[in-house]
Structure formats: structure tokens, C-alpha cells
N, C-alpha and C. Protein backbone atom coordinates (compact mmCIF):
# COMPACT_ATOMS: atom_id res chain seq x y z
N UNK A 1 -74.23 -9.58 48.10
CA UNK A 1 -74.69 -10.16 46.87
C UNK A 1 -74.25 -11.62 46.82
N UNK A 2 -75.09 -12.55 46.18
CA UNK A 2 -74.48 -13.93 46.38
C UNK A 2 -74.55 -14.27 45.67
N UNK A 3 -73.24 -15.28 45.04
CA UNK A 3 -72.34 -15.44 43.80
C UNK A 3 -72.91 -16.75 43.18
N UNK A 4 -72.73 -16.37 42.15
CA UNK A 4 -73.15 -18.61 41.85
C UNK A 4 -71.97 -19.21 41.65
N UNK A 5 -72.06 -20.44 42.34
CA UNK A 5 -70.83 -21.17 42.53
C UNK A 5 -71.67 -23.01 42.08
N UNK A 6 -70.92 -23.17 41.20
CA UNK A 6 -71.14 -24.78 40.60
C UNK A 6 -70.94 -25.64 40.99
N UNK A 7 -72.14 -26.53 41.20
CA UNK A 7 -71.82 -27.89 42.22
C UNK A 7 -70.81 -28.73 41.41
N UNK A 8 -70.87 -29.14 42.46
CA UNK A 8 -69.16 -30.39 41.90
C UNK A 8 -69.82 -31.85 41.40
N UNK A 9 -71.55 -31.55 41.97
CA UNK A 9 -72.14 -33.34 41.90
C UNK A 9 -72.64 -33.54 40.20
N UNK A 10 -72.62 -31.79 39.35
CA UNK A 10 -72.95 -31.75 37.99
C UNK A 10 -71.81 -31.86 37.58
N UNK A 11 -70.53 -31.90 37.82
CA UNK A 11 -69.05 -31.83 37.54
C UNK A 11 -69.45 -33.65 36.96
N UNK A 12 -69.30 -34.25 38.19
CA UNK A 12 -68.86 -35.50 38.10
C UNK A 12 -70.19 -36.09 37.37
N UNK A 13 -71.18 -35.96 37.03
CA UNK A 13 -72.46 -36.11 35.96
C UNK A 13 -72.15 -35.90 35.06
N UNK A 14 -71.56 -34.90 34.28
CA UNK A 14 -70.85 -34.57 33.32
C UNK A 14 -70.42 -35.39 32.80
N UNK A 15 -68.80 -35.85 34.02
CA UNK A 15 -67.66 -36.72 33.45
C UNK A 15 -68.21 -38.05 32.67
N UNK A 16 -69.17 -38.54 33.76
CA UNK A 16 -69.42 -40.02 33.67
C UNK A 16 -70.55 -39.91 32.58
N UNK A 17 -71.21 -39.09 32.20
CA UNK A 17 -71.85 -39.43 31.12
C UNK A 17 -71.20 -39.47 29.24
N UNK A 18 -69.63 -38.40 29.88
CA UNK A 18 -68.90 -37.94 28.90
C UNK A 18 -68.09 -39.90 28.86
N UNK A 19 -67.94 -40.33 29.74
CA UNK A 19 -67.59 -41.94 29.61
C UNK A 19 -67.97 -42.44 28.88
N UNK A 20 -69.54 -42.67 29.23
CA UNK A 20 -70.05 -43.60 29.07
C UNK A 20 -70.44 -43.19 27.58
N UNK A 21 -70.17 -42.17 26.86
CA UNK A 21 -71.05 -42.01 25.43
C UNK A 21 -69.83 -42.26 24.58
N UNK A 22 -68.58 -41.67 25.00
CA UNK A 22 -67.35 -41.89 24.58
C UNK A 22 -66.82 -43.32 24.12
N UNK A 23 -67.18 -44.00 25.14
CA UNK A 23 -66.90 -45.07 25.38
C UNK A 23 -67.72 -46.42 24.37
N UNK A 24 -68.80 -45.74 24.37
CA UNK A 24 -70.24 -46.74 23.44
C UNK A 24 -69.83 -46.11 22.37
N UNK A 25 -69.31 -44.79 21.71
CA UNK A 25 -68.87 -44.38 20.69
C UNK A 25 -68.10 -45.27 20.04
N UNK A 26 -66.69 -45.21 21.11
CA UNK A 26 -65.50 -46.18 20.60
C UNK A 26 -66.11 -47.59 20.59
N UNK A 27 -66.45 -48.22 20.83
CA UNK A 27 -67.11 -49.50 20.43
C UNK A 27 -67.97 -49.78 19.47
N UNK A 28 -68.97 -48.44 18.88
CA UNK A 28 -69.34 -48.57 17.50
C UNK A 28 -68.67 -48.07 16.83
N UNK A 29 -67.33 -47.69 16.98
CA UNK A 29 -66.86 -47.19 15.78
C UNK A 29 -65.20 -48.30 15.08
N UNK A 30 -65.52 -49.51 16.14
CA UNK A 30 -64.59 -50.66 15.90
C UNK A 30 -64.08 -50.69 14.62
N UNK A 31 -65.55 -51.02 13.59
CA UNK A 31 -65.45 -51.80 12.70
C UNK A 31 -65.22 -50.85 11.40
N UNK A 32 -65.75 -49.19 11.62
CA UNK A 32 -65.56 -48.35 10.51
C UNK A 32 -64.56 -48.36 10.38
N UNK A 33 -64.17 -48.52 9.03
CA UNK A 33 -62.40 -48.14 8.75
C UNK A 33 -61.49 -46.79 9.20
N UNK A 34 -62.31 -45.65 8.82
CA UNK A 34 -61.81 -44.41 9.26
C UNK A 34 -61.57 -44.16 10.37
N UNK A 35 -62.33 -44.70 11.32
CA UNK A 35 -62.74 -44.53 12.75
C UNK A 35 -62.19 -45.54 13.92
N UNK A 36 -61.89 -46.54 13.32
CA UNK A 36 -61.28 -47.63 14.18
C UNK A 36 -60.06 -47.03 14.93
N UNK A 37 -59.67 -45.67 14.98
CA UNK A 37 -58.56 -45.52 16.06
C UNK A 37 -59.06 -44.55 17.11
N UNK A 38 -60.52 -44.57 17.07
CA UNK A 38 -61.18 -43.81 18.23
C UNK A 38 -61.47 -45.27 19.31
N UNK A 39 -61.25 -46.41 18.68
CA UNK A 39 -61.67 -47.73 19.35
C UNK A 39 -60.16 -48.11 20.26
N UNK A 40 -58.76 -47.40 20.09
CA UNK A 40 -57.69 -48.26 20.43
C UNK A 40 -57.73 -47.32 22.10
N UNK A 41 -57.64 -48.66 23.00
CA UNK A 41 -57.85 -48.32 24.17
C UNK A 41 -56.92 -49.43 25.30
N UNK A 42 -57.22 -48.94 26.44
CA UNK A 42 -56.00 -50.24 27.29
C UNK A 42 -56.77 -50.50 28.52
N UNK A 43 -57.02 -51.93 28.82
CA UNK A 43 -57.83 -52.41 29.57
C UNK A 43 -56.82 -52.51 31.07
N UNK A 44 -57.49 -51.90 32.27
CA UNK A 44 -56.71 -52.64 33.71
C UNK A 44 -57.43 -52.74 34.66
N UNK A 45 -56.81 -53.90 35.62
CA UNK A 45 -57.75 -53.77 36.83
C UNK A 45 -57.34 -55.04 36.80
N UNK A 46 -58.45 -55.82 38.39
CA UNK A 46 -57.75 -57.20 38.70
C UNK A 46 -58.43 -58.06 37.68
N UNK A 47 -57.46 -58.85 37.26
CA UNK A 47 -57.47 -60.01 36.48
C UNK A 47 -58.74 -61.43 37.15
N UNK A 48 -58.44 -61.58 38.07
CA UNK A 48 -59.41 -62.45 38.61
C UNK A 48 -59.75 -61.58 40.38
N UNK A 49 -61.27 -62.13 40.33
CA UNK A 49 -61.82 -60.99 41.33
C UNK A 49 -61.16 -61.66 42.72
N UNK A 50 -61.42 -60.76 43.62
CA UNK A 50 -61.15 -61.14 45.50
C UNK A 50 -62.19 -61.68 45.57
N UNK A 51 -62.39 -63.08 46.02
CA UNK A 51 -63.54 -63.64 47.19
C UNK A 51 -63.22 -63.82 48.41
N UNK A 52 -64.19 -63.73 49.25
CA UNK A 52 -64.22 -64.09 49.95
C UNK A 52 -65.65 -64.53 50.77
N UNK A 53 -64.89 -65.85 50.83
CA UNK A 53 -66.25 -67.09 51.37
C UNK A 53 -66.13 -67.34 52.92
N UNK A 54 -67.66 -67.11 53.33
CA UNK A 54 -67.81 -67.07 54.29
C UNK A 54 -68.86 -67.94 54.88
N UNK A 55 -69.00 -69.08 53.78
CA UNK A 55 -70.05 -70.11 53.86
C UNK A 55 -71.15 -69.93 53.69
N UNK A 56 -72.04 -68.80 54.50
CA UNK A 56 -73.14 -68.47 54.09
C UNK A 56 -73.51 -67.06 53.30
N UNK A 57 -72.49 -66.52 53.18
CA UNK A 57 -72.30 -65.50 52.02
C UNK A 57 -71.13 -65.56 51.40
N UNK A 58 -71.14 -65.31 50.56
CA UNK A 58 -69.94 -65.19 49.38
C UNK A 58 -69.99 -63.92 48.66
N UNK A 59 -68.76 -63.14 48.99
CA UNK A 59 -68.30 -62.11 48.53
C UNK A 59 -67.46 -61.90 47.24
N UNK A 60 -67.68 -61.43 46.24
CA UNK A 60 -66.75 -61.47 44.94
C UNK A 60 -66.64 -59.66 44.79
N UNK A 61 -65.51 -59.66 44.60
CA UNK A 61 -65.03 -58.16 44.56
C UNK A 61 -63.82 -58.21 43.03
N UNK A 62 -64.26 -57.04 42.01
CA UNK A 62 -63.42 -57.44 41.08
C UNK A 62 -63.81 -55.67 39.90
N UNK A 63 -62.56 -55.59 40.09
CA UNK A 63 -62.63 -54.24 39.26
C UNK A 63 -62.22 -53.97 37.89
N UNK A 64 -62.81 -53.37 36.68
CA UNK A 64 -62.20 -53.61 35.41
C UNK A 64 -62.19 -52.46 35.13
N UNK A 65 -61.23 -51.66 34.10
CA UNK A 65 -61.37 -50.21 33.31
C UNK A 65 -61.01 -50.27 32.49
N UNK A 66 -61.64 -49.66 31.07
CA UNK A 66 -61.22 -49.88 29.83
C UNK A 66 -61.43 -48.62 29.26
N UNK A 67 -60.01 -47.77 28.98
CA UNK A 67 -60.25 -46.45 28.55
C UNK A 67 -59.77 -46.69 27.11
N UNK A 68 -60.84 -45.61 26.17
CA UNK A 68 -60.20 -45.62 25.07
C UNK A 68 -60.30 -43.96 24.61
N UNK A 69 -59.74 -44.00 23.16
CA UNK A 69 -59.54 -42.76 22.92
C UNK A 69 -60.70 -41.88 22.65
N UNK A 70 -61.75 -42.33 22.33
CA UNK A 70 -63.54 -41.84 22.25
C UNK A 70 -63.74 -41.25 23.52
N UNK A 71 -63.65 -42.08 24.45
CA UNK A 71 -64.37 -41.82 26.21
C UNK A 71 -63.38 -40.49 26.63
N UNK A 72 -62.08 -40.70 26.04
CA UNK A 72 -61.18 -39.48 26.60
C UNK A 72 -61.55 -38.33 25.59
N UNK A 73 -62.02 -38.27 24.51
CA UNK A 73 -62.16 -37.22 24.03
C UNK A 73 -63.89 -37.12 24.47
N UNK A 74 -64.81 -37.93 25.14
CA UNK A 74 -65.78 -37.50 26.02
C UNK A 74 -65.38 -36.98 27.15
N UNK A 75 -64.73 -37.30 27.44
CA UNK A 75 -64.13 -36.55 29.08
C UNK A 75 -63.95 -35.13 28.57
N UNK A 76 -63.06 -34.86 27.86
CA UNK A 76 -62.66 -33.59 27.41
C UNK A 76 -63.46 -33.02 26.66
N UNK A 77 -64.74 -33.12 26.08
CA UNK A 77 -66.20 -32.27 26.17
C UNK A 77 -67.14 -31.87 26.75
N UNK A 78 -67.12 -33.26 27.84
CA UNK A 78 -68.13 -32.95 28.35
C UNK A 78 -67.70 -31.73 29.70
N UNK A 79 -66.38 -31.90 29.87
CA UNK A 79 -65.38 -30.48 31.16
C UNK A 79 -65.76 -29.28 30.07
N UNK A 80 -65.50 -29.26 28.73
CA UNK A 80 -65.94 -28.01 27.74
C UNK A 80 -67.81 -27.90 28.11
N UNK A 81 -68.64 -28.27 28.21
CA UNK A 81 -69.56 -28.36 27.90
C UNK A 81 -69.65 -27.46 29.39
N UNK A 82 -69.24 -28.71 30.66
CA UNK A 82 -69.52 -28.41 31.52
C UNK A 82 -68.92 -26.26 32.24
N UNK A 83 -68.21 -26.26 31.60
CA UNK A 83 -67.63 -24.96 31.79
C UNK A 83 -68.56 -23.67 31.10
N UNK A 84 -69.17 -24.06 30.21
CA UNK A 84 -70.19 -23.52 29.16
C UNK A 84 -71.48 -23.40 29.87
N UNK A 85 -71.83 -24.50 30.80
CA UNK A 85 -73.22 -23.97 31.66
C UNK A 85 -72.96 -23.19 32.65
């Protein structure tokens, strides 16, 4: 008999959409008074990007992450959600 077993590539579809709504959440919810602590979040990554010039191409490499408390409580629905299909 053969079992169903859940891809891992809807896992990580999940996550990143649970980001990205989380995330646009906490940014409209800046300015509401009630809601402005779904917006408090902590930005990291490099400050100014890596180049590297090579005269006839130029390479810029530069990484940013900005988690806040919206996107993490998307993360942690959309793993509920995802456990639910």
C-alpha cells in the first residue's frame, strides 16, 4: 500500500508566503494604534553590499532581513495551515 508523504517544496511555499503576508501585514499595520506592535521588528544583514569589479562586469552582492512580529506569527500559520493539508 503506498503512503502519502508531503513534499517539502509545499513546506517551504508555505513558509515564504506565510513571510511575505506577515510581513506586508506588519507594515500596514505601522500606523494603527492597536496594532503597531505587530510592526516592531529587527533588521540584519550586510550594511553595505560586496563588489566586486571586474571592469567589464561589476558584481554587487548584498543581503538584508527584516523580521517582524506579523511575518513570525505568518510563519507560525502558515506550518498550522500547512500540517492541516
Amino acid at each position: 500500500m503506498k503512503t502519502m508523504s508531503k513534499n517539502g517544496w509545499i513546506l517551504v511555499l508555505f513558509l515564504l508566503g506565510g513571510i511575505v503576508i506577515g510581513g506586508l501585514l506588519g507594515n500596514l499595520a505601522q500606523n494603527v494604534p492597536y496594532l503597531d506592535w505587530l510592526s516592531f521588528g529587527y533588521s540584519f544583514g550586510m550594511e553595505q553590499p560586496f563588489v566586486l569589479n571586474l571592469q567589464i562586469l561589476k558584481l554587487q552582492l548584498g543581503v538584508s532581513v527584516h523580521i517582524n512580529v506579523a511575518s513570525i506569527l505568518g510563519v507560525i500559520i502558515a506550518m498550522l495551515i500547512y500540517r492541516k493539508v
